[in-house]
C-alpha atoms as a PDB file:
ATOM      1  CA  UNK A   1      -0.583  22.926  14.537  1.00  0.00           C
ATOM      2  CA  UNK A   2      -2.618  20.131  15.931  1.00  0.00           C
ATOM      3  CA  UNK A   3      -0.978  18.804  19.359  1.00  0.00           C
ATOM      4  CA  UNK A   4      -2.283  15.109  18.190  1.00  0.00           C
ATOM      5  CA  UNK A   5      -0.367  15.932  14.953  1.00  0.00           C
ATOM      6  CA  UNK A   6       2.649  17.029  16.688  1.00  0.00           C
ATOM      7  CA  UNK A   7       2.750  13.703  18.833  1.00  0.00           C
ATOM      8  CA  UNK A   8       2.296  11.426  15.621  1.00  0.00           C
ATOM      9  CA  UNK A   9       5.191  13.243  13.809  1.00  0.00           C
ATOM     10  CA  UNK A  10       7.535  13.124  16.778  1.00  0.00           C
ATOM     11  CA  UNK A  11       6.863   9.832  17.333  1.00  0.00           C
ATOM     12  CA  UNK A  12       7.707   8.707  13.301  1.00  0.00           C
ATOM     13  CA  UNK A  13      10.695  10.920  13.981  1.00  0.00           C
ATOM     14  CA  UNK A  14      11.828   8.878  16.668  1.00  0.00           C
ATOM     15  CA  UNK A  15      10.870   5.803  15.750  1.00  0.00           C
ATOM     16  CA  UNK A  16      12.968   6.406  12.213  1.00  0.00           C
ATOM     17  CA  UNK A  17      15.831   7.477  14.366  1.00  0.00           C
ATOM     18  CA  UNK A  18      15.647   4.391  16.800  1.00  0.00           C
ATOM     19  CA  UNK A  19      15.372   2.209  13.425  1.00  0.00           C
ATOM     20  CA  UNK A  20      18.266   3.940  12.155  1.00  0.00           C
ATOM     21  CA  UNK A  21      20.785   3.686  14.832  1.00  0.00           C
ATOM     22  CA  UNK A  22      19.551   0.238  15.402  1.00  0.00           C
ATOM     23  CA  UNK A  23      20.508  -0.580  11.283  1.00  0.00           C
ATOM     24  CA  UNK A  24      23.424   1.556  11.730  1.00  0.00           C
ATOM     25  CA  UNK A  25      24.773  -1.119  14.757  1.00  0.00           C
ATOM     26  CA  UNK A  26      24.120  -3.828  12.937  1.00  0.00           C
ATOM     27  CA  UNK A  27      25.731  -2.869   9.592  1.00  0.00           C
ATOM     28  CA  UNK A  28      29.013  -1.803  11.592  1.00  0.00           C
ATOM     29  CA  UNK A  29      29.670  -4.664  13.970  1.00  0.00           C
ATOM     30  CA  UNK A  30      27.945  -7.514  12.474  1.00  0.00           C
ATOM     31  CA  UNK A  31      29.603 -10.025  10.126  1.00  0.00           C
ATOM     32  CA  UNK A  32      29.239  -9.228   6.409  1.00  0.00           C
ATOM     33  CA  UNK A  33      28.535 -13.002   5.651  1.00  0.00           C
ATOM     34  CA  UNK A  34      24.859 -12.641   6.899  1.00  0.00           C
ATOM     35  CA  UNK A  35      22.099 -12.346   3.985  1.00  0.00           C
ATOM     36  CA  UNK A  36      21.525  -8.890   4.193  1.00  0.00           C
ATOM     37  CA  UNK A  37      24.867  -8.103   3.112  1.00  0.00           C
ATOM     38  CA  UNK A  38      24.259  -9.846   0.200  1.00  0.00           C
ATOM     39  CA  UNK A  39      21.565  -8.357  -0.479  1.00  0.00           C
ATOM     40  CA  UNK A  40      22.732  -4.709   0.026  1.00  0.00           C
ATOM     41  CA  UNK A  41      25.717  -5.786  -2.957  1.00  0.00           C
ATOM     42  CA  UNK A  42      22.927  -6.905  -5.548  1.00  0.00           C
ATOM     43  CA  UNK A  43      21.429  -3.241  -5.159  1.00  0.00           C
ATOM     44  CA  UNK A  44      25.596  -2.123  -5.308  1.00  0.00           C
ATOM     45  CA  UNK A  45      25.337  -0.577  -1.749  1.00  0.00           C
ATOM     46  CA  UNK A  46      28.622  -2.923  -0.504  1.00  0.00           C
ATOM     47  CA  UNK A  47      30.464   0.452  -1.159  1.00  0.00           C
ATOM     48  CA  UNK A  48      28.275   2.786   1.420  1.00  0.00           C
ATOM     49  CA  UNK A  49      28.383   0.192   3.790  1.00  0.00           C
ATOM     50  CA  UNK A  50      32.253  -0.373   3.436  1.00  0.00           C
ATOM     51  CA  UNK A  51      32.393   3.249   4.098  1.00  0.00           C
ATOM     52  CA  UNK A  52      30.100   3.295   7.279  1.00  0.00           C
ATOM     53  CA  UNK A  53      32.493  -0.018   8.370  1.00  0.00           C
ATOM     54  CA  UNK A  54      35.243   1.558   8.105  1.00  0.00           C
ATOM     55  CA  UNK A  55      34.634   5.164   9.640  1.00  0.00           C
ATOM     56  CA  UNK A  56      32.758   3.671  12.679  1.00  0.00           C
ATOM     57  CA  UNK A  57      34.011   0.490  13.461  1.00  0.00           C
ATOM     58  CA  UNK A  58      36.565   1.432  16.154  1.00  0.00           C
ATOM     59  CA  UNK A  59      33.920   3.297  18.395  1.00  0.00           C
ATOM     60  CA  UNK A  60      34.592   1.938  21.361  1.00  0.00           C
ATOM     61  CA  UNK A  61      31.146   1.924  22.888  1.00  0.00           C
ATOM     62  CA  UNK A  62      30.687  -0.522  20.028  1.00  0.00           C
ATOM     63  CA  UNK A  63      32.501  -3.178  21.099  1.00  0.00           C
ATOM     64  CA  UNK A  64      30.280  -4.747  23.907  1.00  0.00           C
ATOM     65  CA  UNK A  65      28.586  -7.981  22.688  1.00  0.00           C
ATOM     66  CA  UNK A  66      25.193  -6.599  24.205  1.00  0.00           C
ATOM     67  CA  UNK A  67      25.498  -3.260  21.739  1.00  0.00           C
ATOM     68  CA  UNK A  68      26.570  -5.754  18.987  1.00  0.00           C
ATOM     69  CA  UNK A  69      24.671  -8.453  18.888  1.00  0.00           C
ATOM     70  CA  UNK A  70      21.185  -7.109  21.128  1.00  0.00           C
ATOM     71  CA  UNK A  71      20.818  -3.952  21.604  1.00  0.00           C
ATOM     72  CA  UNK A  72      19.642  -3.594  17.463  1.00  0.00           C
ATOM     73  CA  UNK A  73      17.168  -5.981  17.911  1.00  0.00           C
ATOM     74  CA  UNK A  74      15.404  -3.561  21.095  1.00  0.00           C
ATOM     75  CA  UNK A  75      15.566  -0.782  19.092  1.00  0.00           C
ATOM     76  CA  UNK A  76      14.473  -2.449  16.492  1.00  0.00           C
ATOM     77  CA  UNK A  77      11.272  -3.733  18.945  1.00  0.00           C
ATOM     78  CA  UNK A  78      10.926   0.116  20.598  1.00  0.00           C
ATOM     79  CA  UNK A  79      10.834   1.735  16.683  1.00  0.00           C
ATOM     80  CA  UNK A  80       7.777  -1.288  15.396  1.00  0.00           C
ATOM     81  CA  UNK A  81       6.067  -0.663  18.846  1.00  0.00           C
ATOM     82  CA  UNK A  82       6.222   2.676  18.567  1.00  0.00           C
ATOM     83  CA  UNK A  83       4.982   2.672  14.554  1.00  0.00           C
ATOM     84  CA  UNK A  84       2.301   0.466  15.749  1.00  0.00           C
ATOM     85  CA  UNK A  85       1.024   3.555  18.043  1.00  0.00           C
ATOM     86  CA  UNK A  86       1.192   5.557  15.646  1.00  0.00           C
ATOM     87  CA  UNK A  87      -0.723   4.032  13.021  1.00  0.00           C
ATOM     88  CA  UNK A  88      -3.397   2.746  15.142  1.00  0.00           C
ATOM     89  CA  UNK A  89      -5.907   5.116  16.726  1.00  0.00           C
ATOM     90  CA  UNK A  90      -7.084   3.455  19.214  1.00  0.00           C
ATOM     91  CA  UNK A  91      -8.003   3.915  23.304  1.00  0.00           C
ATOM     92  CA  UNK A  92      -6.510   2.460  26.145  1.00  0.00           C
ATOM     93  CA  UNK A  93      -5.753  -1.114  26.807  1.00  0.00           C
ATOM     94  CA  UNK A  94      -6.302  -1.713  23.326  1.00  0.00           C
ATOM     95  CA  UNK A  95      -3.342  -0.287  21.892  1.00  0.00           C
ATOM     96  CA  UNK A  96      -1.464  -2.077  23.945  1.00  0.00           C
ATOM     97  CA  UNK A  97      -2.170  -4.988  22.811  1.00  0.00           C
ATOM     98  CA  UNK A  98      -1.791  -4.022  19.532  1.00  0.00           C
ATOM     99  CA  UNK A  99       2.219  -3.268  20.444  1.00  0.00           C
ATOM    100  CA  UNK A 100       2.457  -5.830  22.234  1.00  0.00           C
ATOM    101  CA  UNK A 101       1.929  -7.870  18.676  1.00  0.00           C
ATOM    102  CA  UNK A 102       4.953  -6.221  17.637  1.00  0.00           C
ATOM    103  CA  UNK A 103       7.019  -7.994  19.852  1.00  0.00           C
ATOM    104  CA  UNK A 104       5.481 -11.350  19.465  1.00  0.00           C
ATOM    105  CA  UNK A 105       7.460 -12.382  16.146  1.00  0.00           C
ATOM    106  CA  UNK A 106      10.937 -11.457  17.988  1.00  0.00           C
ATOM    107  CA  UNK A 107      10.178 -12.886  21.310  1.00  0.00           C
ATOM    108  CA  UNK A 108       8.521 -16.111  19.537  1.00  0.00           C
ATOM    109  CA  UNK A 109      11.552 -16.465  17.525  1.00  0.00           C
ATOM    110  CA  UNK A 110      13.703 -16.199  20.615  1.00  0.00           C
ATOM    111  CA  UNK A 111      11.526 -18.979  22.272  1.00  0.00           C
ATOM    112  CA  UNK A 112      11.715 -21.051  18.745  1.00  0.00           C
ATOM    113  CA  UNK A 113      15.390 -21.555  18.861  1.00  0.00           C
ATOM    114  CA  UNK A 114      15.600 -22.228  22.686  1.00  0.00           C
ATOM    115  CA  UNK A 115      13.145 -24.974  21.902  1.00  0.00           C
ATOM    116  CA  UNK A 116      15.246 -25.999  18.819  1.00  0.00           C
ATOM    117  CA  UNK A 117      12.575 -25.361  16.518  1.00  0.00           C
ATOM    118  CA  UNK A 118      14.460 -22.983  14.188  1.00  0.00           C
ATOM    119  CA  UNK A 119      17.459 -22.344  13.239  1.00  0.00           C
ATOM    120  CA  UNK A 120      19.594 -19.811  15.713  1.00  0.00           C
ATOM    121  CA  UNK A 121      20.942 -19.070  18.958  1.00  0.00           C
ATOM    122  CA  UNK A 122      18.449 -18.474  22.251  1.00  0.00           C
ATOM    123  CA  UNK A 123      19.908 -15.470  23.597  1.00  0.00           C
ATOM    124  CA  UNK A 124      18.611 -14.179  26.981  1.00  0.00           C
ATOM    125  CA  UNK A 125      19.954 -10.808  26.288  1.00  0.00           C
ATOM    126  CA  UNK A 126      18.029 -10.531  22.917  1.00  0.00           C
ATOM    127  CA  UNK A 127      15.247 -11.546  25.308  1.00  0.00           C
ATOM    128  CA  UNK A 128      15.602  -8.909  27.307  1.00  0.00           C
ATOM    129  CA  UNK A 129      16.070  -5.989  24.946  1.00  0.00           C
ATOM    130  CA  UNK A 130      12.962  -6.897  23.151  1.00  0.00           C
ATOM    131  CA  UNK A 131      10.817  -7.118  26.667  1.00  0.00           C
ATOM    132  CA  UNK A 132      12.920  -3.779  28.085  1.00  0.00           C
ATOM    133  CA  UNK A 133      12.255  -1.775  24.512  1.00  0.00           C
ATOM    134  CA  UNK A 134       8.770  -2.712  24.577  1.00  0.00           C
ATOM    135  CA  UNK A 135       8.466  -1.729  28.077  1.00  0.00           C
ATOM    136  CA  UNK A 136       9.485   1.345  27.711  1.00  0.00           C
ATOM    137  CA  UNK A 137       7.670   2.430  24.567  1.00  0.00           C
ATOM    138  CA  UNK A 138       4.343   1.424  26.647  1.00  0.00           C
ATOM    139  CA  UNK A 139       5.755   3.852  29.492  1.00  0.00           C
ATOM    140  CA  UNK A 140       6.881   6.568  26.861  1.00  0.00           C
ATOM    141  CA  UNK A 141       3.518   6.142  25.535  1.00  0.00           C
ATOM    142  CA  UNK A 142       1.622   6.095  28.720  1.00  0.00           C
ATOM    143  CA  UNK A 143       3.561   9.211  30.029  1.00  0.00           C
ATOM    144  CA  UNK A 144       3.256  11.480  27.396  1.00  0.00           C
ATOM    145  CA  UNK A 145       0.172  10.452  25.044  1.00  0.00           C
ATOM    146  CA  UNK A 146      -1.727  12.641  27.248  1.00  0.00           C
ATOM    147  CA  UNK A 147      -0.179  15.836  26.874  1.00  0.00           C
ATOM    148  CA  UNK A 148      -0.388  15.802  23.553  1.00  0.00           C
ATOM    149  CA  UNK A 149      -3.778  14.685  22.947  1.00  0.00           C
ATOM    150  CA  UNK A 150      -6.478  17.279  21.931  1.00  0.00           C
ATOM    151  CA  UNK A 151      -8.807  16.163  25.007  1.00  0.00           C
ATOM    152  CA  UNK A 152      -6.976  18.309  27.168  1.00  0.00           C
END
């Protein structure tokens, strides 16, 4: 098989499984008044997610606020950074900018409610997962991209 195949396909893998645990977080510890547990009951889901609630919630390395209420939004960031990579075939400091695009709607949301201009809470920590998962897509990226390209 192509190596340049390989790296695309490991990298959807990946960035499924980094959206996944991310949702996974989020549907556990979060409260079910928020809109997307409404709209998981109008497609009848409520009963899955019950389930998932109430096998997982008393994981203790759930319970830090950080896991709870950042950490999905930086995995979130690494698996859209890392789908923008894939999708995009292009060179050097170009695709970087393209992820970096990724993370402008969550870090200019974060900015938007520390200035007041939406509605929601400036959190320094949501901040800071979206700049670290970002960050270390681009050095994931930068690292192994190489191997796996068909240049060498």
């Amino acid at each position: 098989m192509d190596k340049a195949f390989i790296w695309k396909l490991n990298n959807f893998a990946l960035s499924v499984i980094l959206l996944t645990i991310g949702t996974l977080i989020y549907l556990i510890k979060r409260e079910d008044s928020l809109l997307i547990f409404n709209w998981l009951r109008e497609f009848n889901l409520d009963i899955y997610i019950d389930f998932i609630r109430h096998k997982f919630s008393n994981l203790e390395m759930l319970n830090s606020n950080f896991v709870i209420y950042s950490l999905p939004g930086g995995l979130w960031m690494m698996s859209f950074a890392l789908f923008f990579n894939i999708v995009w075939k292009i060179e050097d400091i170009q695709k970087y900018i393209w992820m970096f695009f990724a993370m402008l709607p969550a870090v200019g949301s974060e900015i938007l409610q520390y200035l007041g201009m939406i509605s929601g809470t400036f959190d320094m920590l949501d901040l800071l997962a979206y700049l670290t998962g970002y960050l270390i897509i681009v050095v994931y990226v930068h690292t192994f991209e190489k191997i796996f390209s068909n240049k060498n």
